[in-house]
PDB file of N, CA and C in Angstrom:
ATOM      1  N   UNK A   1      45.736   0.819  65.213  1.00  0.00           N
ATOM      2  CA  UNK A   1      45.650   1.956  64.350  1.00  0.00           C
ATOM      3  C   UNK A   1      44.222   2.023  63.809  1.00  0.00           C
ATOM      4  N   UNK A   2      43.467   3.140  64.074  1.00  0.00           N
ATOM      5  CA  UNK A   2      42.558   3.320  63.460  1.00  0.00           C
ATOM      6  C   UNK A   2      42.182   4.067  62.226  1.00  0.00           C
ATOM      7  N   UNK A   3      41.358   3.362  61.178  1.00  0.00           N
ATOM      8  CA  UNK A   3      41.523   4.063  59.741  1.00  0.00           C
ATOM      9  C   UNK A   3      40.773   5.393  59.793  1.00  0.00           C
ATOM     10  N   UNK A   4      41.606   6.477  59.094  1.00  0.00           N
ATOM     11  CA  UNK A   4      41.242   7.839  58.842  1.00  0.00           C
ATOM     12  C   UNK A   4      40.551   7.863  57.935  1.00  0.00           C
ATOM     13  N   UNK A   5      39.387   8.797  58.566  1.00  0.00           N
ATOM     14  CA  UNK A   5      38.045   9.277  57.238  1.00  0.00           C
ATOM     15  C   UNK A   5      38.568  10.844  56.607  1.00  0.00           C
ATOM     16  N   UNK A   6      38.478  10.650  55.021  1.00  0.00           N
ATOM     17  CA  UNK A   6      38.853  11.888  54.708  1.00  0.00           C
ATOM     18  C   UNK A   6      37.975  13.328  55.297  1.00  0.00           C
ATOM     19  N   UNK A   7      36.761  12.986  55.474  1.00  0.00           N
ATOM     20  CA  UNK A   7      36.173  14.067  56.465  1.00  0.00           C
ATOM     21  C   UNK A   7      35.950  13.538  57.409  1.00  0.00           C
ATOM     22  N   UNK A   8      35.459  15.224  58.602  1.00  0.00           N
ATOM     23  CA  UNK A   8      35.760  14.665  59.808  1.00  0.00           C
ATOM     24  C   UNK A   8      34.277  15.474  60.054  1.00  0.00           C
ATOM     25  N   UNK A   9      33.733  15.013  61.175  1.00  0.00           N
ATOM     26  CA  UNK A   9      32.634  15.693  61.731  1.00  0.00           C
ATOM     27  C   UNK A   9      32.597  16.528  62.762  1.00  0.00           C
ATOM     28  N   UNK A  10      34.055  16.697  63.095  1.00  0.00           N
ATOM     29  CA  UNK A  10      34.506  18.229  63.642  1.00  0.00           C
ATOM     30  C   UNK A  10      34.167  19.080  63.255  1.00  0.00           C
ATOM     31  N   UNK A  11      34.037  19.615  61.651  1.00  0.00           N
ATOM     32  CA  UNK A  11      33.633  20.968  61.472  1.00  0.00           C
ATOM     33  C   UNK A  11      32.372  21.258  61.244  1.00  0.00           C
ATOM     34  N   UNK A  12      31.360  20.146  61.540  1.00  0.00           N
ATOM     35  CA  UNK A  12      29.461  20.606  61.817  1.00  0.00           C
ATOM     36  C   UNK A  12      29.595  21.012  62.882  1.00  0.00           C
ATOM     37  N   UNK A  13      28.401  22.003  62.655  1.00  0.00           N
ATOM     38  CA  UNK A  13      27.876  22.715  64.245  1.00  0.00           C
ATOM     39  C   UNK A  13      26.648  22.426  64.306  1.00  0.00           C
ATOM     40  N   UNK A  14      25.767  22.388  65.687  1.00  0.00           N
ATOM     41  CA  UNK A  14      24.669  21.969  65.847  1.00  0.00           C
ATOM     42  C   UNK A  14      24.242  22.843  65.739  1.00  0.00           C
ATOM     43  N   UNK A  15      22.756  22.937  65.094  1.00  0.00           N
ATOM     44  CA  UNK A  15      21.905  23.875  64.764  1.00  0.00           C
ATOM     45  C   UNK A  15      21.651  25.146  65.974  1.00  0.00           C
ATOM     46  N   UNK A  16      21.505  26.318  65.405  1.00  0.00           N
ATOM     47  CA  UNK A  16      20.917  26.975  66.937  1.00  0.00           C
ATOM     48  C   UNK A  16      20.005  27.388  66.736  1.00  0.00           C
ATOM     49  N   UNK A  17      19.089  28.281  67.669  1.00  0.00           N
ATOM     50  CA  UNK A  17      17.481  28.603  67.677  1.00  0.00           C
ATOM     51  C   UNK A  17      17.410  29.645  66.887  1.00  0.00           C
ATOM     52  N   UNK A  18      18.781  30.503  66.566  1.00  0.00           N
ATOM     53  CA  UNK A  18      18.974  31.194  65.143  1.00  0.00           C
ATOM     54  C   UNK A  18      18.452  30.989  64.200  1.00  0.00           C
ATOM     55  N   UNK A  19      19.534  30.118  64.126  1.00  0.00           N
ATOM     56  CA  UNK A  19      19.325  29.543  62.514  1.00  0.00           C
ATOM     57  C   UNK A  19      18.285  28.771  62.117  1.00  0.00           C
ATOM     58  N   UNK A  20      17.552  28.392  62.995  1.00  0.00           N
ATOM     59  CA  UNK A  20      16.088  27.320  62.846  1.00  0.00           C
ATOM     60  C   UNK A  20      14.946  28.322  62.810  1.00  0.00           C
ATOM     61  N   UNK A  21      15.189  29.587  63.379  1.00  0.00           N
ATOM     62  CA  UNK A  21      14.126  30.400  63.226  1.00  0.00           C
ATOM     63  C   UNK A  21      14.252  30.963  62.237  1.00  0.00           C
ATOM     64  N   UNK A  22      14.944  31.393  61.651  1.00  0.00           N
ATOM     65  CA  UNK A  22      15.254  31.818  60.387  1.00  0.00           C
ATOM     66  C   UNK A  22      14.660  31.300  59.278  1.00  0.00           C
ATOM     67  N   UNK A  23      14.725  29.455  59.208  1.00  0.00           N
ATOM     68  CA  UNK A  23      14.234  29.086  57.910  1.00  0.00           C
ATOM     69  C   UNK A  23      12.521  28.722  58.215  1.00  0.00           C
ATOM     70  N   UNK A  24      11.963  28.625  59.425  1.00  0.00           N
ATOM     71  CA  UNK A  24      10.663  28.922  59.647  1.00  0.00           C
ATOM     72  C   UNK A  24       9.801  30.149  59.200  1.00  0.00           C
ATOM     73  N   UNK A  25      10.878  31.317  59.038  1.00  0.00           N
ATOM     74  CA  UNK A  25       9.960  32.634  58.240  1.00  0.00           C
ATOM     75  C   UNK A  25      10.068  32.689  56.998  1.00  0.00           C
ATOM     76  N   UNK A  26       9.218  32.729  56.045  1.00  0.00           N
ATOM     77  CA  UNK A  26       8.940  32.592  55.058  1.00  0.00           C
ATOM     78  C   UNK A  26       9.763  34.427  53.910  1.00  0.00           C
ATOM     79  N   UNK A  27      10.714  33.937  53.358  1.00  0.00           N
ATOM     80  CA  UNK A  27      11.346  35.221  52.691  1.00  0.00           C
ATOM     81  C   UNK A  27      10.517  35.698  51.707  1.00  0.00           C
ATOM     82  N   UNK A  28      11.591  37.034  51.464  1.00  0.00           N
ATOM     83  CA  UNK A  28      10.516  37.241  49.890  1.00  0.00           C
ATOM     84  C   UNK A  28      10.966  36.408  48.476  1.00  0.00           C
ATOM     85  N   UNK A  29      12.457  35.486  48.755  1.00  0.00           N
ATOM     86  CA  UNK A  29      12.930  34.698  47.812  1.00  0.00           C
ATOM     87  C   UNK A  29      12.142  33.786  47.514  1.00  0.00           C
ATOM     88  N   UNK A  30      11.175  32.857  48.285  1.00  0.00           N
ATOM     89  CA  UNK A  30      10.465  32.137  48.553  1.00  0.00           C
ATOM     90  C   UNK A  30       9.160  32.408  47.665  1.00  0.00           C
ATOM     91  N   UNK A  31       8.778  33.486  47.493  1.00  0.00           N
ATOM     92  CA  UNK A  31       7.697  34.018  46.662  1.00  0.00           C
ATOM     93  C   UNK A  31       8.153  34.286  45.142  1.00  0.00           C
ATOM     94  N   UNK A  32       9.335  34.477  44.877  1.00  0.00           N
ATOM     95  CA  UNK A  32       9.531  34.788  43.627  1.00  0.00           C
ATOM     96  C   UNK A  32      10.036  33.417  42.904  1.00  0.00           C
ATOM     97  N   UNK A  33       9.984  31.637  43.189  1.00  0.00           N
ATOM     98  CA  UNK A  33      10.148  31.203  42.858  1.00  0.00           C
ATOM     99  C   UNK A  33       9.795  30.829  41.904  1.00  0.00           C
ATOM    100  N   UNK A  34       7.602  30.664  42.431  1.00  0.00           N
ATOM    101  CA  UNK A  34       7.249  30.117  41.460  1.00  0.00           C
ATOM    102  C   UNK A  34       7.066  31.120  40.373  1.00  0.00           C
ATOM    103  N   UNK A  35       6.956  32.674  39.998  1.00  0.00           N
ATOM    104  CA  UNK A  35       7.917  33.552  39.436  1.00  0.00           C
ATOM    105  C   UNK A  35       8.658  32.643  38.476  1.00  0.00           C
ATOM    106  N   UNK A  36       9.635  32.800  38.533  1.00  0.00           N
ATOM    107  CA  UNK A  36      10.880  32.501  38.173  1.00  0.00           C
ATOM    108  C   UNK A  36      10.744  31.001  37.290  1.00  0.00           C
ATOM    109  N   UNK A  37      10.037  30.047  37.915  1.00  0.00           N
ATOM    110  CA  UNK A  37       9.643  28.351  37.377  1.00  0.00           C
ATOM    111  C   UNK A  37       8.698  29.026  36.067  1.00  0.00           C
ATOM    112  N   UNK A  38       7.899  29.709  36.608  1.00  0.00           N
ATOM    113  CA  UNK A  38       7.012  29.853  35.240  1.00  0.00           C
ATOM    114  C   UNK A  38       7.399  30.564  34.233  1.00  0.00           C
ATOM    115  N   UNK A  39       8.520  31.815  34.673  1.00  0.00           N
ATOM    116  CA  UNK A  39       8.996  32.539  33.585  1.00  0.00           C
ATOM    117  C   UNK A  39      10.305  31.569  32.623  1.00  0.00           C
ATOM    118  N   UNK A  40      10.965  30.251  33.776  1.00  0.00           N
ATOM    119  CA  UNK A  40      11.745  29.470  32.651  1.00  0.00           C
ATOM    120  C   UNK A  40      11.101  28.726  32.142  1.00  0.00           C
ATOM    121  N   UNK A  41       9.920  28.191  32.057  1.00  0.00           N
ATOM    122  CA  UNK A  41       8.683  27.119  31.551  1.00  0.00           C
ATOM    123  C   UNK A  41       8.461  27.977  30.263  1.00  0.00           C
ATOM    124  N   UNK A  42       8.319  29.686  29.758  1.00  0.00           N
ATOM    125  CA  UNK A  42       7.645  29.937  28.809  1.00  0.00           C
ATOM    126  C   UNK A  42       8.914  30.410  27.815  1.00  0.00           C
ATOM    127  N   UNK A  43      10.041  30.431  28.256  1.00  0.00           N
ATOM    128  CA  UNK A  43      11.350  30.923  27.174  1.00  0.00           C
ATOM    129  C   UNK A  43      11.320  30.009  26.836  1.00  0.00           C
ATOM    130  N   UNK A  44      11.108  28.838  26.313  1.00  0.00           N
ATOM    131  CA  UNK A  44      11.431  27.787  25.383  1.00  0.00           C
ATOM    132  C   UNK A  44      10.499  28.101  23.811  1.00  0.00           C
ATOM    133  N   UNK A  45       9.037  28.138  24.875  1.00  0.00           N
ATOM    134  CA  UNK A  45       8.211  28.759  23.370  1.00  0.00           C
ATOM    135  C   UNK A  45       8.115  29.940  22.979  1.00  0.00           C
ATOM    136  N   UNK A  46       8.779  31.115  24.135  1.00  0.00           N
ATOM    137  CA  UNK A  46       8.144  32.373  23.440  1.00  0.00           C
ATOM    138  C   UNK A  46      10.178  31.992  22.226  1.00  0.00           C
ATOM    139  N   UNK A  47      11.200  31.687  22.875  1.00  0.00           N
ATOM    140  CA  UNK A  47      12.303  31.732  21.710  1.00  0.00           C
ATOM    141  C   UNK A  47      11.734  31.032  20.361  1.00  0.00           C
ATOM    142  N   UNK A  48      11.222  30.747  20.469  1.00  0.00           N
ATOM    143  CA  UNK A  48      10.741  29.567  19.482  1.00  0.00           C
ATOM    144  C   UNK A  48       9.396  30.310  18.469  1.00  0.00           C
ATOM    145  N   UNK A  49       8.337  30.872  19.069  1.00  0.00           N
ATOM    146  CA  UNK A  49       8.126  32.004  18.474  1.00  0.00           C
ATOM    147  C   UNK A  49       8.892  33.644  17.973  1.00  0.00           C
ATOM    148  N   UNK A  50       9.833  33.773  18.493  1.00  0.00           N
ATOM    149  CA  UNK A  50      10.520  34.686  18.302  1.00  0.00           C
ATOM    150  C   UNK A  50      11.220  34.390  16.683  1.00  0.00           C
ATOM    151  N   UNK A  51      12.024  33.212  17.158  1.00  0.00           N
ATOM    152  CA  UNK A  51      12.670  33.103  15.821  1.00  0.00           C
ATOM    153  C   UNK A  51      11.929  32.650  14.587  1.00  0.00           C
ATOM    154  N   UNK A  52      11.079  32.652  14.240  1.00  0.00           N
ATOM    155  CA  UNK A  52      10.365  31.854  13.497  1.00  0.00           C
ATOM    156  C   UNK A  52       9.318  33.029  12.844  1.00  0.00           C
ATOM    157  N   UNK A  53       9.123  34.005  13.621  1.00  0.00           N
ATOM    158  CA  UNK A  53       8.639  35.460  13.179  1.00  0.00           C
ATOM    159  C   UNK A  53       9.634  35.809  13.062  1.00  0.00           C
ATOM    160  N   UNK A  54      10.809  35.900  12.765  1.00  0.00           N
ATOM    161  CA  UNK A  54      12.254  36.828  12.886  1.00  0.00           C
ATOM    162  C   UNK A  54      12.412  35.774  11.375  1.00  0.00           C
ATOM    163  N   UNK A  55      12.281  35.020  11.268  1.00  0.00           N
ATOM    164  CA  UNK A  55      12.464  33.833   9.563  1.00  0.00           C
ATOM    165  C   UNK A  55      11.664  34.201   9.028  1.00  0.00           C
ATOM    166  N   UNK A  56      10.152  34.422   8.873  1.00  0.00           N
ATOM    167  CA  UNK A  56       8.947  35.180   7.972  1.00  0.00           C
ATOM    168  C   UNK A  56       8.821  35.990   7.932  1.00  0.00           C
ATOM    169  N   UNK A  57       9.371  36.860   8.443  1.00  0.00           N
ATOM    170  CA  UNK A  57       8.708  38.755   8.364  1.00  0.00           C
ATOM    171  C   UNK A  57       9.350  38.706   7.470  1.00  0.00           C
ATOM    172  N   UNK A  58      10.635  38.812   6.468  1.00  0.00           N
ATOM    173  CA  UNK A  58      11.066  39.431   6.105  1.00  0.00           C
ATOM    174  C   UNK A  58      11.150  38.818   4.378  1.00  0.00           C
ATOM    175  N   UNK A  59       9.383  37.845   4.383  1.00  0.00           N
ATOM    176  CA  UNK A  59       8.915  37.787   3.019  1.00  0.00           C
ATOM    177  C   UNK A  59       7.656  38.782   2.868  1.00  0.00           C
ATOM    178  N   UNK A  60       7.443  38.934   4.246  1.00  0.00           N
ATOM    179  CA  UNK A  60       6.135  40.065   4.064  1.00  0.00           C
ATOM    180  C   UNK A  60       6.805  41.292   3.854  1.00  0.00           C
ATOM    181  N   UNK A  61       8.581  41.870   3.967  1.00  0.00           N
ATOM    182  CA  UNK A  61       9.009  42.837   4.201  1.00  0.00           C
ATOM    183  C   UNK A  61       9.014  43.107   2.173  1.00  0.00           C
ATOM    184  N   UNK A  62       9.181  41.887   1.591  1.00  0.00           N
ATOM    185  CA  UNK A  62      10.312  42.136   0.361  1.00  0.00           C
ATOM    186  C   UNK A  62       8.527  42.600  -0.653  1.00  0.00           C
ATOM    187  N   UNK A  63       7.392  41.839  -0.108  1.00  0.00           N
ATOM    188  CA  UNK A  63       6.181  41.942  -0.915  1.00  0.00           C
ATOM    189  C   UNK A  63       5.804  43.424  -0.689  1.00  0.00           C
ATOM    190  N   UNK A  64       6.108  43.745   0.313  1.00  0.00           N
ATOM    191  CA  UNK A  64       5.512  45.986   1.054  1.00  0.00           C
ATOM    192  C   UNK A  64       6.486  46.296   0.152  1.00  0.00           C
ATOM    193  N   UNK A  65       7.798  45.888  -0.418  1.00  0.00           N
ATOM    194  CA  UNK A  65       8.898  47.079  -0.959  1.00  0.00           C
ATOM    195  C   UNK A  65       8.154  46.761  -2.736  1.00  0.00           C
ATOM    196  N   UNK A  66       7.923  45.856  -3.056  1.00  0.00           N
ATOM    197  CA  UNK A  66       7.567  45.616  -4.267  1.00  0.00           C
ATOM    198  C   UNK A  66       6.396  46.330  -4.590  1.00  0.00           C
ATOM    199  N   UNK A  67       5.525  46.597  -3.735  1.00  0.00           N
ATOM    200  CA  UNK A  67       4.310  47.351  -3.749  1.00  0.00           C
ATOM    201  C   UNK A  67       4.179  49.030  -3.767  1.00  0.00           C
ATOM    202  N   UNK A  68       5.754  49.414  -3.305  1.00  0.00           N
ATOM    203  CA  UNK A  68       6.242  50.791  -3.031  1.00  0.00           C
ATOM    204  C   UNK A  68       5.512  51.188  -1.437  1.00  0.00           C
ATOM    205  N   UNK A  69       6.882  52.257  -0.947  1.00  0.00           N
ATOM    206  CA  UNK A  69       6.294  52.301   0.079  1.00  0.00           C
ATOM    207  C   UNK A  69       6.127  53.930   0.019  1.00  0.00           C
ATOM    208  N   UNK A  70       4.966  53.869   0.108  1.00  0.00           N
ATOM    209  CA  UNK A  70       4.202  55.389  -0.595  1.00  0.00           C
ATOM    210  C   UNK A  70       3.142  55.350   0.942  1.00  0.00           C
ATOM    211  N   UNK A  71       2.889  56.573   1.528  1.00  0.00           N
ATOM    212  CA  UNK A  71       1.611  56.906   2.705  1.00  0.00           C
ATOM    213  C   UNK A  71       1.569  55.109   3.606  1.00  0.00           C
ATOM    214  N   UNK A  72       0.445  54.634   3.958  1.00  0.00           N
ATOM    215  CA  UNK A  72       0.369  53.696   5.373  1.00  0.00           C
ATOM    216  C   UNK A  72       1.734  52.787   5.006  1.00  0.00           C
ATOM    217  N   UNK A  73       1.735  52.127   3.388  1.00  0.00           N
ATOM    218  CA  UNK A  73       2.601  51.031   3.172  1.00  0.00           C
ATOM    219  C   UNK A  73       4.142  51.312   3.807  1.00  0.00           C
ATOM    220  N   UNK A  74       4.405  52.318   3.841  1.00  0.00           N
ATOM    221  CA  UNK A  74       5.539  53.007   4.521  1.00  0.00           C
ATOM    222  C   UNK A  74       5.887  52.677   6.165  1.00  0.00           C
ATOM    223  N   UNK A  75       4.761  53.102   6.508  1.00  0.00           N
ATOM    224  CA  UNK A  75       4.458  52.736   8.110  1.00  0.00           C
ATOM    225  C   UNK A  75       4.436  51.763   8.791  1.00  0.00           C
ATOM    226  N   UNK A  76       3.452  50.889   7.700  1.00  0.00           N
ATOM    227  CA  UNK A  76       3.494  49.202   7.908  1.00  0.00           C
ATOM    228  C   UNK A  76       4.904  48.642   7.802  1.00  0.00           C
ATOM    229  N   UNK A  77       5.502  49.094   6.572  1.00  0.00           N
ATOM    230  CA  UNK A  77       6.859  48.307   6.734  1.00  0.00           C
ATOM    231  C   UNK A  77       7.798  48.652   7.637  1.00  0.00           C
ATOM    232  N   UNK A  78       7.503  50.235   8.441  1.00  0.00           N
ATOM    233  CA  UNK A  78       8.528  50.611   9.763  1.00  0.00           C
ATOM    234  C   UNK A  78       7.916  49.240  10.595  1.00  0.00           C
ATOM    235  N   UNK A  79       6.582  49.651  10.563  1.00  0.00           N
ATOM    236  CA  UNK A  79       6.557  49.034  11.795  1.00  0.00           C
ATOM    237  C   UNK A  79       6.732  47.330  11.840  1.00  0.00           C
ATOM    238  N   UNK A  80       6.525  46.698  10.910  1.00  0.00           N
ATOM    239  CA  UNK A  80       6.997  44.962  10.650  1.00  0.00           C
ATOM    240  C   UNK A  80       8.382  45.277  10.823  1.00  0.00           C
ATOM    241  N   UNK A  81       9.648  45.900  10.369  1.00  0.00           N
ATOM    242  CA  UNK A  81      10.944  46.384  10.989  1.00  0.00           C
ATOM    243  C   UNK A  81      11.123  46.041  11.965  1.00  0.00           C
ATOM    244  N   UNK A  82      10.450  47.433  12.836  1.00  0.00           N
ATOM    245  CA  UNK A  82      10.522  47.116  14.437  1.00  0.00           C
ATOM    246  C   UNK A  82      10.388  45.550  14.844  1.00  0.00           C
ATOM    247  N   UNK A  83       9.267  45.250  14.282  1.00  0.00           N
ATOM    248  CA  UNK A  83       9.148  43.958  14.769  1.00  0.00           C
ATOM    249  C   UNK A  83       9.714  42.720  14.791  1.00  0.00           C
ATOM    250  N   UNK A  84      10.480  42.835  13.477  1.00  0.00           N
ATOM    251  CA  UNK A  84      11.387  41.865  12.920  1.00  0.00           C
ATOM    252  C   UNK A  84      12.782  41.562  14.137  1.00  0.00           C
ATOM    253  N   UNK A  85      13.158  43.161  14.178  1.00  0.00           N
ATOM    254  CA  UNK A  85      14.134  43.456  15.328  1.00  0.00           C
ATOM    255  C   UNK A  85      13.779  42.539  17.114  1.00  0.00           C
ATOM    256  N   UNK A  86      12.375  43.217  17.161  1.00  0.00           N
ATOM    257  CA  UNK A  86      12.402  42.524  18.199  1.00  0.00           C
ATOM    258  C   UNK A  86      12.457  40.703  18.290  1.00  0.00           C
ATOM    259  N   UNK A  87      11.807  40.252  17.075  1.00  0.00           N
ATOM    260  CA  UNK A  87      11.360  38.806  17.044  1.00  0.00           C
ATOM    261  C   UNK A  87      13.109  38.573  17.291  1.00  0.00           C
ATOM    262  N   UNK A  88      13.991  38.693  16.327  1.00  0.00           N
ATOM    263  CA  UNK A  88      15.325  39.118  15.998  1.00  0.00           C
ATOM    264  C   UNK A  88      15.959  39.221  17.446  1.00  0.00           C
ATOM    265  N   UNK A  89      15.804  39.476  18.582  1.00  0.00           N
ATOM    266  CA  UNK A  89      16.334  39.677  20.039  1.00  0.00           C
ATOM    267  C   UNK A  89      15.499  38.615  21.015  1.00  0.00           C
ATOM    268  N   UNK A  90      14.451  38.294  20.562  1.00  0.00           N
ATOM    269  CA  UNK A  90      13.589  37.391  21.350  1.00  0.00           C
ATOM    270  C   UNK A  90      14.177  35.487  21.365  1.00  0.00           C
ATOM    271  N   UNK A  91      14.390  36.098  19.733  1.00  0.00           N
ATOM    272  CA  UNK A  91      14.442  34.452  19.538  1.00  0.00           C
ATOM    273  C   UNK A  91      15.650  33.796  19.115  1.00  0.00           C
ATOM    274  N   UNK A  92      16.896  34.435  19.428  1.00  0.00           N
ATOM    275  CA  UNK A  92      18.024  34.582  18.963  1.00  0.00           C
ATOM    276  C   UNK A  92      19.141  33.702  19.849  1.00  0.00           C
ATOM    277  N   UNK A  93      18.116  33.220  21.052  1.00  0.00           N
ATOM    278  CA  UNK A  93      19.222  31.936  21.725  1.00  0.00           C
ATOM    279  C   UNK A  93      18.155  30.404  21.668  1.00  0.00           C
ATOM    280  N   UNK A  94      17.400  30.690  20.282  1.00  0.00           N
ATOM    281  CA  UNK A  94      16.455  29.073  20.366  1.00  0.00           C
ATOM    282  C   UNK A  94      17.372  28.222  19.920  1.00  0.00           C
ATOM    283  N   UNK A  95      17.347  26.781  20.184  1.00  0.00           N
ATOM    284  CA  UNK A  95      17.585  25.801  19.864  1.00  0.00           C
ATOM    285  C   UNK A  95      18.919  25.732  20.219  1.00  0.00           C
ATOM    286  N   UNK A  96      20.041  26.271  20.560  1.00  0.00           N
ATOM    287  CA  UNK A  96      21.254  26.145  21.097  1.00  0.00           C
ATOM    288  C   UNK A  96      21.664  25.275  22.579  1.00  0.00           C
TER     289      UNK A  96
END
């Protein structure tokens, strides 16, 4: 009796001139890697800047309302808003 291997090497197939030519041409997946390596290399710090401007804006927000927001001071505080929002979406999966 000979002992049974839970796999068997029945179901490999030998390579064909297909499939070998295939991984000799260079895709366009192949190009968007390093893409992709460098864009997960910089979400660690841009989240990390995100949240951390998304924690301070909104002592520069409370000093513009104390000052009244009358002509630019108005504008400035839309626009630190906006920004808050975005820091607020940027940085909102750090440290998890």
């Amino acid at each position: 009796m000979s002992p049974s291997t839970p796999l068997s090497n029945e179901s490999t197939t030998p390579s064909s001139p297909e499939t070998e030519s295939q991984h000799d041409q260079p895709s366009s997946n192949s190009y968007a890697r390093p893409l992709r390596a460098t864009l997960r290399s910089l979400k660690g710090p841009t989240q990390f800047v995100g949240f951390w401007t998304a924690v301070t804006l909104p002592f520069v927000h409370v000093s513009l309302l104390a000052s009244g927001l009358e002509g630019t001071v108005a504008v400035a505080f839309l626009a630190l808003l906006a920004v808050n929002f975005v820091a607020l979406y940027v940085g909102h999966g750090y440290n998890q």
